[in-house]
C-alpha atoms as a PDB file:
ATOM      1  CA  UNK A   1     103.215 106.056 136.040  1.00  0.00           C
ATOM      2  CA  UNK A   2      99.732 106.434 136.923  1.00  0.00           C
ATOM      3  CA  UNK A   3      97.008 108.066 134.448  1.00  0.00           C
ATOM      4  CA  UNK A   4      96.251 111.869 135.210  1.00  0.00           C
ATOM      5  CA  UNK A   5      93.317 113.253 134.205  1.00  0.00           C
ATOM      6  CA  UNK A   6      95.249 116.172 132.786  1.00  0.00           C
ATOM      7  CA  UNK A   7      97.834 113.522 130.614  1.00  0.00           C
ATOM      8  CA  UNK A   8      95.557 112.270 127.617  1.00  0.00           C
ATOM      9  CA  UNK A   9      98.787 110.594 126.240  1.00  0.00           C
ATOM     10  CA  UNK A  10      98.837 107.939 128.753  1.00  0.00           C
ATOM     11  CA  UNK A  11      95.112 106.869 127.472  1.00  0.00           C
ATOM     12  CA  UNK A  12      95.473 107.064 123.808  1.00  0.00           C
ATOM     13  CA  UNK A  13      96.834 104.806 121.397  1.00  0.00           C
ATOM     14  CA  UNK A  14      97.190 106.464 117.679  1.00  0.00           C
ATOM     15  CA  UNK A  15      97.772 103.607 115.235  1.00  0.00           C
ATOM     16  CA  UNK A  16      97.852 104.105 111.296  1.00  0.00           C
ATOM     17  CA  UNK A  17      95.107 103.482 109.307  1.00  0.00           C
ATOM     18  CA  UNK A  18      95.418 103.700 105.774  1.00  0.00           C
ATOM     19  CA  UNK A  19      98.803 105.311 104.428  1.00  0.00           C
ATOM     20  CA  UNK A  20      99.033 108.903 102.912  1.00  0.00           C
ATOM     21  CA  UNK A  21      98.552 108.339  99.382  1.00  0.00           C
ATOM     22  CA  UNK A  22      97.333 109.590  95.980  1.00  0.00           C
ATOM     23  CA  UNK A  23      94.730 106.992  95.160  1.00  0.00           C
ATOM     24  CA  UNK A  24      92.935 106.176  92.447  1.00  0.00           C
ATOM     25  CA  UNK A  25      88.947 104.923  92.345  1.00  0.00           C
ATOM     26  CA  UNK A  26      88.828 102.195  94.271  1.00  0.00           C
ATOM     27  CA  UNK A  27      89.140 100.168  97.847  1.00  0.00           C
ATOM     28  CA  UNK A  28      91.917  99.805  99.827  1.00  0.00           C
ATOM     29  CA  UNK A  29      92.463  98.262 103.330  1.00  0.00           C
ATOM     30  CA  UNK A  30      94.499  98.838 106.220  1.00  0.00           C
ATOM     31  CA  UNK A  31      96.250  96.400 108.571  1.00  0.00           C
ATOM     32  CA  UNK A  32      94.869  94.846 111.112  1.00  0.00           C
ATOM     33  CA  UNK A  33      94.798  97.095 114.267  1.00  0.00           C
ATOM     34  CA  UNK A  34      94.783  95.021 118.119  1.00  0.00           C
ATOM     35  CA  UNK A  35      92.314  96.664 120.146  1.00  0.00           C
ATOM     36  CA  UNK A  36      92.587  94.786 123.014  1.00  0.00           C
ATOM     37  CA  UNK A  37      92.529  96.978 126.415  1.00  0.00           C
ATOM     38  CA  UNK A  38      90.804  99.975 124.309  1.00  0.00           C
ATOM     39  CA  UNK A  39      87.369  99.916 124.528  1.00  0.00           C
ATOM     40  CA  UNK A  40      87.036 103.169 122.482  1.00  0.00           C
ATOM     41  CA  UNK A  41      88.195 105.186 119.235  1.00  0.00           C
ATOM     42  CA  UNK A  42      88.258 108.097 117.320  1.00  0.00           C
ATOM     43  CA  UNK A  43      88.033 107.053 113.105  1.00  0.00           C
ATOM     44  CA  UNK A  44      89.477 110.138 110.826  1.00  0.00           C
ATOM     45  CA  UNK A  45      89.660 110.319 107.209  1.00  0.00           C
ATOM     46  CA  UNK A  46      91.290 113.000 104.961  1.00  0.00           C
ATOM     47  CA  UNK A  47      91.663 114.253 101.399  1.00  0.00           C
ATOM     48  CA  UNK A  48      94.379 115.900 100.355  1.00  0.00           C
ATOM     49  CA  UNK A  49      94.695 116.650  96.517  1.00  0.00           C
ATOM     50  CA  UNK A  50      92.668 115.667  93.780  1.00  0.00           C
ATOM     51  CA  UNK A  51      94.730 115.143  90.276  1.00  0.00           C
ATOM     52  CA  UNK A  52      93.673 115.081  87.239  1.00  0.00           C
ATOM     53  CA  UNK A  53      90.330 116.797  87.669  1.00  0.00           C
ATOM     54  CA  UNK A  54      87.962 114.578  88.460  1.00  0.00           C
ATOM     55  CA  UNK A  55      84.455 116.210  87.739  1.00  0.00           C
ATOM     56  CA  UNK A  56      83.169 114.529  91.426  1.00  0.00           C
ATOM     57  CA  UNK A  57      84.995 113.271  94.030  1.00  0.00           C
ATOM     58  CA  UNK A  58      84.138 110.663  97.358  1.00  0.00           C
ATOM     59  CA  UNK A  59      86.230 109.186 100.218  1.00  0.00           C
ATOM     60  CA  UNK A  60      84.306 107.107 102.198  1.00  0.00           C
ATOM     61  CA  UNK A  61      86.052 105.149 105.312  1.00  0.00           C
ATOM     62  CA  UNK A  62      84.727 102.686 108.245  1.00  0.00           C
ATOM     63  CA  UNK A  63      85.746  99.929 110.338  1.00  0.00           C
ATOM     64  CA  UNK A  64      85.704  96.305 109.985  1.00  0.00           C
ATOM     65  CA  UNK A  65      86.435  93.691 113.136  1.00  0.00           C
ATOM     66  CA  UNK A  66      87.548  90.457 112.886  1.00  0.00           C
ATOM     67  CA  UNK A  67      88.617  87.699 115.674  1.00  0.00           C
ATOM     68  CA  UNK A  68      91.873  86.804 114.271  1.00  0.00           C
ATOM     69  CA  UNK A  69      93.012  90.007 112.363  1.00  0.00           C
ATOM     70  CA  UNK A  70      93.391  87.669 109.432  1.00  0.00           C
ATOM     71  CA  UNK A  71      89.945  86.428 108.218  1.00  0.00           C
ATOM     72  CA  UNK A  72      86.362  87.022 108.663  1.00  0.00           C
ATOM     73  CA  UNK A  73      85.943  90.447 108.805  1.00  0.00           C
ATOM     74  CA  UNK A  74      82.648  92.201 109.155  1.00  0.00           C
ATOM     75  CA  UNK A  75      81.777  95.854 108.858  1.00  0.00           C
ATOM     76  CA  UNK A  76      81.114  97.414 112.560  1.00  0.00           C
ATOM     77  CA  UNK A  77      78.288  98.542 113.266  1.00  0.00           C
ATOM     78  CA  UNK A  78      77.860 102.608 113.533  1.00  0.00           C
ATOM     79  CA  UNK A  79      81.546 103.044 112.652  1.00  0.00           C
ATOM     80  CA  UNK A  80      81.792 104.853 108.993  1.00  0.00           C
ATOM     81  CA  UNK A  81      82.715 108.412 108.357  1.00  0.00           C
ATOM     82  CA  UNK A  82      80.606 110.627 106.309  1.00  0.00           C
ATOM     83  CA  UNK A  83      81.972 110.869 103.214  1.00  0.00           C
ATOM     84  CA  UNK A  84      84.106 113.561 102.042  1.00  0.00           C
ATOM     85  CA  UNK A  85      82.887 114.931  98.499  1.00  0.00           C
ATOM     86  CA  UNK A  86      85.784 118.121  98.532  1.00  0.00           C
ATOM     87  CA  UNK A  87      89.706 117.986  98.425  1.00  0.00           C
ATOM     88  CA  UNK A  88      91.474 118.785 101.996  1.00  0.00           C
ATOM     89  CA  UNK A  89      88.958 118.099 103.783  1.00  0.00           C
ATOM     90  CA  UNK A  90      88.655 115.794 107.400  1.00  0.00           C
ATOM     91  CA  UNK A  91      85.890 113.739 108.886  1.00  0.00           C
ATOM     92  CA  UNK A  92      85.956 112.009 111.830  1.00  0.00           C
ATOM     93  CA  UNK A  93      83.170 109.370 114.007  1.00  0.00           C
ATOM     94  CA  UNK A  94      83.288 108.277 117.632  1.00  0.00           C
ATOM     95  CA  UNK A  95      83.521 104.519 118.225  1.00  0.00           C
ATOM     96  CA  UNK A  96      82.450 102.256 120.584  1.00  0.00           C
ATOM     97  CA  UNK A  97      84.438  99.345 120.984  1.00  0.00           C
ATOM     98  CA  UNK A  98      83.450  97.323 124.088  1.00  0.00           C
ATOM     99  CA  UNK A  99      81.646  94.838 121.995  1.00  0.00           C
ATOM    100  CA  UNK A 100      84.043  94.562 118.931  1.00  0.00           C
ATOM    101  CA  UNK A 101      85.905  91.741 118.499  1.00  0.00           C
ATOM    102  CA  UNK A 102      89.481  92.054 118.994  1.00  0.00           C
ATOM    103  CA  UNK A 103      91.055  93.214 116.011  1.00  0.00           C
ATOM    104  CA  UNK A 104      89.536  96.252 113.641  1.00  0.00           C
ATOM    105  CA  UNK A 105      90.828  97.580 110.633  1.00  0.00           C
ATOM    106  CA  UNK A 106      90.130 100.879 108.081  1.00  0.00           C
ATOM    107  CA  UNK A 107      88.248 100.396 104.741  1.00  0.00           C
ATOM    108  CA  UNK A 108      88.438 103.528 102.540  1.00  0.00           C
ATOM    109  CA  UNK A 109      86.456 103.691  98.996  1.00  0.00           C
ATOM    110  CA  UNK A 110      87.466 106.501  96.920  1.00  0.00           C
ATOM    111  CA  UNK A 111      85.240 106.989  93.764  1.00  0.00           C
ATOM    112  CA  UNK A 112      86.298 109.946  91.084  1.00  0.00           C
ATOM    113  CA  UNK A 113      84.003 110.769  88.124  1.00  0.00           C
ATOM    114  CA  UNK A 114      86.038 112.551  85.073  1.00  0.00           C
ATOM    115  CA  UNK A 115      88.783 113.853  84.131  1.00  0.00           C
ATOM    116  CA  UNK A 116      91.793 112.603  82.936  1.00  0.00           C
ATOM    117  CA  UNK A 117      93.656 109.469  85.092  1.00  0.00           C
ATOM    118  CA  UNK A 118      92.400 111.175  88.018  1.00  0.00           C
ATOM    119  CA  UNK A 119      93.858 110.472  91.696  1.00  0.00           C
ATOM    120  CA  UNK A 120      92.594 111.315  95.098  1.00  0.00           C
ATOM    121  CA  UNK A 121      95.334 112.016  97.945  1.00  0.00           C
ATOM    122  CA  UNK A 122      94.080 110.066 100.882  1.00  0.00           C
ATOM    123  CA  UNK A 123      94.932 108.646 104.417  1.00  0.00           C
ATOM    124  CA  UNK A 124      93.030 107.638 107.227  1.00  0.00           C
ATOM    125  CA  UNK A 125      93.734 107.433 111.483  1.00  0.00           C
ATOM    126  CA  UNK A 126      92.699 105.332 114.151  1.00  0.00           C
ATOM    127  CA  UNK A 127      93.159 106.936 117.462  1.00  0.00           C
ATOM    128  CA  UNK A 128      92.437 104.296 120.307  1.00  0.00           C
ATOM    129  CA  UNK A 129      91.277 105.154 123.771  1.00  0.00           C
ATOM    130  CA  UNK A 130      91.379 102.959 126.807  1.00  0.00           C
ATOM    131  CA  UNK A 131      89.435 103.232 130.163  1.00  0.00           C
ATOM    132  CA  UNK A 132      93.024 102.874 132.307  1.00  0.00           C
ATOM    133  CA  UNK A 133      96.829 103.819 131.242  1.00  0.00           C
ATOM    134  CA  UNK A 134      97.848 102.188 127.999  1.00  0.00           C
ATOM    135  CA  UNK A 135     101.107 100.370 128.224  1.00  0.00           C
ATOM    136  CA  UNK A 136     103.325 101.498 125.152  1.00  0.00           C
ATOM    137  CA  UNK A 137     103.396  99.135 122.233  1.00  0.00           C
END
């Protein structure tokens, strides 16, 4: 099959970032994500919930690369999401990848002030875009 401009599915590749969740303050990573024949992405973070009723709430969310998936990985440049201080809400930042090393992976940082045991429902998305027709995984 040959990429059509009016098929976007045959240029994307969505890959999980960080797992639906109800989170509490801290950092969590995802797994590492292969780039390789992508030299773009979309990053998106949302909030779902907040529990416990935090008196102020944060989700902040960027990429790291590495060379091996496994060790040494480094934030990437220009590749962090604004944070998101309400419940249910989405942000999202273009990526560059051509000069990333091969594999990239999510960091999210939720911070809650207040409240009682409070949680944050969280997840995050890596949507992958090549320059030619992405084989399927």
């Amino acid at each position: 099959m040959n990429a059509n401009s009016t098929d976007a599915g045959v240029l994307v590749g969505i890959r999980p970032g960080t797992v639906p969740a109800a989170v509490s303050a801290g950092t969590r990573n995802s797994a590492a994500v292969d780039r390789l024949a992508f030299d773009s992405c979309v990053l998106a973070a949302s909030t779902g919930a907040a529990s416990g009723t935090p008196t102020a709430l944060s989700l902040a969310a960027k990429l790291q690369e590495s060379t091996d998936g496994q060790n040494g990985w480094t934030d990437l440049p220009g590749a962090a999401v604004e944070p998101l201080t309400a419940p249910n809400a989405v942000a999202r930042m273009n990526v560059r990848l051509s000069t990333a090393r091969r594999y990239v992976r999510v960091v999210e940082t939720v911070a809650l002030t207040g409240g009682t045991a409070p949680t944050l429902g969280a997840s995050s998305l890596i949507v992958l875009c090549g320059p030619d027709e992405i084989p399927a995984p």
